[in-house]
N, C-alpha and C. Protein backbone atom coordinates (compact mmCIF):
# COMPACT_ATOMS: atom_id res chain seq x y z
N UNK A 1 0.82 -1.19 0.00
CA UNK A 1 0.00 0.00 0.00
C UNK A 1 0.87 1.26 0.00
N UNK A 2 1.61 1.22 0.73
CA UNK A 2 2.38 2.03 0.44
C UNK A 2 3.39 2.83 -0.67
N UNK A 3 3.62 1.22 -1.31
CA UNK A 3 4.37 1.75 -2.47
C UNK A 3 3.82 2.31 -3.44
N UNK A 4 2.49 1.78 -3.57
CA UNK A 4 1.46 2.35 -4.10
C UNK A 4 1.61 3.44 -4.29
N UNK A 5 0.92 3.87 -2.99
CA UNK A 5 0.92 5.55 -2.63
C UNK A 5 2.33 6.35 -3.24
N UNK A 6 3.48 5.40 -3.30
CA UNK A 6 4.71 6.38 -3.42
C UNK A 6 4.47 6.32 -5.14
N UNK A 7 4.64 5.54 -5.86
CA UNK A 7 4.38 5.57 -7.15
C UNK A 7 2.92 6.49 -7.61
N UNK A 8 1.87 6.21 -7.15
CA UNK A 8 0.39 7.33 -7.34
C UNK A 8 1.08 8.53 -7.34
N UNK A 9 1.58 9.19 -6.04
CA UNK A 9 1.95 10.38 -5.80
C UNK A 9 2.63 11.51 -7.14
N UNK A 10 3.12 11.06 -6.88
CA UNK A 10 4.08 11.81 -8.30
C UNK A 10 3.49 11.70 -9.70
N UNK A 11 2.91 10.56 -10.07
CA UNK A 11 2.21 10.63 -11.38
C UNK A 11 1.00 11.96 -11.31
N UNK A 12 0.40 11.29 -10.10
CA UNK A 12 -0.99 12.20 -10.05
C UNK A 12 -0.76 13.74 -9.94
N UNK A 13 0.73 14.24 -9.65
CA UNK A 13 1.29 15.68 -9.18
C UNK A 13 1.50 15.82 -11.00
N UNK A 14 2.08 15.14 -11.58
CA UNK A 14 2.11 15.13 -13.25
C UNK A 14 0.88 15.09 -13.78
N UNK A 15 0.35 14.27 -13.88
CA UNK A 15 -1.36 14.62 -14.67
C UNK A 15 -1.98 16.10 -14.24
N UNK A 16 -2.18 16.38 -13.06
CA UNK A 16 -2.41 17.39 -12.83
C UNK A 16 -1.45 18.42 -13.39
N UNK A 17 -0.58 18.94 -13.03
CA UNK A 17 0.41 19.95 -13.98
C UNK A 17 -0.04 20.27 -15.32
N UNK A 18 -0.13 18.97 -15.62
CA UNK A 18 -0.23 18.71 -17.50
C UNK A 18 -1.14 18.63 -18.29
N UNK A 19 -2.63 18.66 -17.35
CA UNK A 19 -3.99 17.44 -17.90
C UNK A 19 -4.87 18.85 -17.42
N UNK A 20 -5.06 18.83 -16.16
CA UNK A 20 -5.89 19.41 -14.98
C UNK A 20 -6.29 17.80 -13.81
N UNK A 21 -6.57 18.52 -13.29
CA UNK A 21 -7.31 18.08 -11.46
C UNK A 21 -8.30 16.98 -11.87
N UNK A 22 -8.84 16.77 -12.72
CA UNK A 22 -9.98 15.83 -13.55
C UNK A 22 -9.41 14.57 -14.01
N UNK A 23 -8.59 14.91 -14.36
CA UNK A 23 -7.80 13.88 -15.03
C UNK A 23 -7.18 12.63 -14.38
N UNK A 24 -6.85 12.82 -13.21
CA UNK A 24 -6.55 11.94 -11.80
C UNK A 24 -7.48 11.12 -11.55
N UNK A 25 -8.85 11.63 -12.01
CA UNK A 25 -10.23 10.84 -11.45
C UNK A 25 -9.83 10.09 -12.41
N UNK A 26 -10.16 10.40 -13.54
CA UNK A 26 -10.35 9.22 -14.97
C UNK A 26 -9.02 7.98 -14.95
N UNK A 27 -8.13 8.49 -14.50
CA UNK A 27 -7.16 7.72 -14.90
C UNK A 27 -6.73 6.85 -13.70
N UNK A 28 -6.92 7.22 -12.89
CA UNK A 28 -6.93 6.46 -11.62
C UNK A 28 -8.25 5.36 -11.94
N UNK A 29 -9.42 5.73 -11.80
CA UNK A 29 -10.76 4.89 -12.13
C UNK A 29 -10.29 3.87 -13.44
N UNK A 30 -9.70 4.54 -14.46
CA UNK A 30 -9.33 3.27 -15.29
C UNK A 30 -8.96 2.61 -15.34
N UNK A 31 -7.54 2.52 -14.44
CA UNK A 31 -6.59 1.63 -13.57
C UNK A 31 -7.59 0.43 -12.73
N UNK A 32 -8.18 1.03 -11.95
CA UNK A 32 -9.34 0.39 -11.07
C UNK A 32 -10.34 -0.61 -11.56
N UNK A 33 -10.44 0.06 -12.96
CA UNK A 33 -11.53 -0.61 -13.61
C UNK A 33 -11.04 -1.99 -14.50
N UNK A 34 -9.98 -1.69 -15.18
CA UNK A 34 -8.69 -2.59 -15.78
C UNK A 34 -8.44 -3.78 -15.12
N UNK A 35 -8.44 -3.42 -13.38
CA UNK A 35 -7.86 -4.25 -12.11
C UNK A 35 -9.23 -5.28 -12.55
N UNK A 36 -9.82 -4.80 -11.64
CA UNK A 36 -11.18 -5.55 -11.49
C UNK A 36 -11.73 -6.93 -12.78
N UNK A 37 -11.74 -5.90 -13.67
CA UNK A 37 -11.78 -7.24 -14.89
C UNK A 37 -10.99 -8.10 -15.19
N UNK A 38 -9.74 -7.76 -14.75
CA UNK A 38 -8.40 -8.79 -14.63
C UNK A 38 -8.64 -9.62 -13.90
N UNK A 39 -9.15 -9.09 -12.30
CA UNK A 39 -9.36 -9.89 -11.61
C UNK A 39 -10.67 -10.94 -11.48
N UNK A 40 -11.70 -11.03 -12.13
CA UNK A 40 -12.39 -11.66 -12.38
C UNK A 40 -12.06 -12.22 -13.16
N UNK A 41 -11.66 -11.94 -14.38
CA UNK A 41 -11.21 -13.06 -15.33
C UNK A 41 -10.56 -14.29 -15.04
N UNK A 42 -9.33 -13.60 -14.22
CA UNK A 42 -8.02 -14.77 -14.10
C UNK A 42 -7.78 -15.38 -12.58
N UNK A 43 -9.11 -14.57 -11.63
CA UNK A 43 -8.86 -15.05 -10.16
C UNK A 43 -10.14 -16.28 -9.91
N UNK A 44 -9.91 -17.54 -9.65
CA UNK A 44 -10.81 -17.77 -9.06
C UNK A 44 -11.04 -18.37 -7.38
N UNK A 45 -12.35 -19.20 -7.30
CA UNK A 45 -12.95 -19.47 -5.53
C UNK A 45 -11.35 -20.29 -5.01
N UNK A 46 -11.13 -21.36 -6.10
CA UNK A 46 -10.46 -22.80 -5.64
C UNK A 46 -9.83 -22.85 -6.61
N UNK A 47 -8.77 -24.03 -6.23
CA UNK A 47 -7.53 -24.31 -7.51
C UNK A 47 -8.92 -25.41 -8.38
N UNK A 48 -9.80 -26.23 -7.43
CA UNK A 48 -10.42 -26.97 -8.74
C UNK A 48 -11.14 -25.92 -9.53
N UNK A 49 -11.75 -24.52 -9.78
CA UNK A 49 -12.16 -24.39 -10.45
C UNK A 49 -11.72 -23.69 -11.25
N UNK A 50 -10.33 -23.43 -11.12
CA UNK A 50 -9.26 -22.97 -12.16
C UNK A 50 -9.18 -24.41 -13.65
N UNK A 51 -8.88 -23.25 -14.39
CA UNK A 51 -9.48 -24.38 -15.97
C UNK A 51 -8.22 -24.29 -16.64
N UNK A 52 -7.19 -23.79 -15.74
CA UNK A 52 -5.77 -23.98 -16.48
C UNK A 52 -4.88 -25.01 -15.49
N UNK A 53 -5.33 -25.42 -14.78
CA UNK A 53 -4.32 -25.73 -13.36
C UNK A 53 -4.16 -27.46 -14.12
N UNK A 54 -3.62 -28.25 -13.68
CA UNK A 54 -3.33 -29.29 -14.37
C UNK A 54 -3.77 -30.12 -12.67
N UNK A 55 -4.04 -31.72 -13.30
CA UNK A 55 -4.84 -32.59 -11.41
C UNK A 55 -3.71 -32.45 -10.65
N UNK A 56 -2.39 -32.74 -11.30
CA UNK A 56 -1.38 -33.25 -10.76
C UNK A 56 -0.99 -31.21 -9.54
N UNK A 57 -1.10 -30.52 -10.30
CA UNK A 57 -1.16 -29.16 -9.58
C UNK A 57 -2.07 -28.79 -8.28
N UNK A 58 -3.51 -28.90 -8.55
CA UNK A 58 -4.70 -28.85 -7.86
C UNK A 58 -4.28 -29.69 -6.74
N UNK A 59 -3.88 -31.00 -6.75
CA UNK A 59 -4.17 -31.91 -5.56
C UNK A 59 -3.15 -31.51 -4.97
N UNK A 60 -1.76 -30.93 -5.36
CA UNK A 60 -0.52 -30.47 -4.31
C UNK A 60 -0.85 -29.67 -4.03
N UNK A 61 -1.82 -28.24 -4.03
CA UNK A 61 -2.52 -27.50 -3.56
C UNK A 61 -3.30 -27.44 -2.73
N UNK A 62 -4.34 -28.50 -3.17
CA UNK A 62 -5.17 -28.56 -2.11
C UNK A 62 -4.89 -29.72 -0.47
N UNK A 63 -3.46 -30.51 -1.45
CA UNK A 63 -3.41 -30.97 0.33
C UNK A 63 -1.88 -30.48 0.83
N UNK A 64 -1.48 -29.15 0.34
CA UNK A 64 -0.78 -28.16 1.08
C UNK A 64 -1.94 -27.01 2.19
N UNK A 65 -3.22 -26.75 1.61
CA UNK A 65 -3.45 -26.01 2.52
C UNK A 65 -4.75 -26.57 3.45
N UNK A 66 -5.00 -27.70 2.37
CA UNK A 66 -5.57 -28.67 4.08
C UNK A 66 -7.40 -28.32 4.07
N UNK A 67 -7.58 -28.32 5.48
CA UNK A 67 -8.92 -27.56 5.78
C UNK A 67 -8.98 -26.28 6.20
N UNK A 68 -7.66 -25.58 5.80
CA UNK A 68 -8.46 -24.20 5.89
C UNK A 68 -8.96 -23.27 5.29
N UNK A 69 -9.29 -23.63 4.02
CA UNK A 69 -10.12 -22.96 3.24
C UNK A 69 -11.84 -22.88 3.32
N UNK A 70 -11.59 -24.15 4.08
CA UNK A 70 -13.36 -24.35 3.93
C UNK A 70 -13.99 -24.42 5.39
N UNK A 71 -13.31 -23.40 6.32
CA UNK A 71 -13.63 -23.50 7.78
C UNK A 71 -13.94 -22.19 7.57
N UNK A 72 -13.63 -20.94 6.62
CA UNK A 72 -14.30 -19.41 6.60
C UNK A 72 -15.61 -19.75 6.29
């Protein structure tokens, strides 16, 4: 989070300079919006319902982390 913030900082002091004060919204929100669909696309619940993971992957997965996925 932080680094975040250190990388945001300075861009957003540049858009502004260069763009106006408006421009931070849009481009920040697009970033956000970019994230999000990425992350639905390519994140899913469980390794089984990943459609790229191979059995031999899934099952060293799932009995590395056991029962604690399904105790939340």
């Amino acid at each position: 989070s932080s680094l975040g913030a250190a990388i945001t900082m300075p861009i957003c002091g540049f858009l502004i300079a260069s763009v106006g004060w408006e421009s931070v919204f849009y481009v920040t929100g697009g970033i956000g919006l970019v994230w999000s669909v990425a992350w639905f696309v390519f994140v899913y619940d469980s390794p089984a319902q990943h459609p790229r993971i191979s059995d031999e992957e899934r099952k060293f997965i799932e009995e590395s982390i056991g029962d604690t996925a399904s105790k939340k």
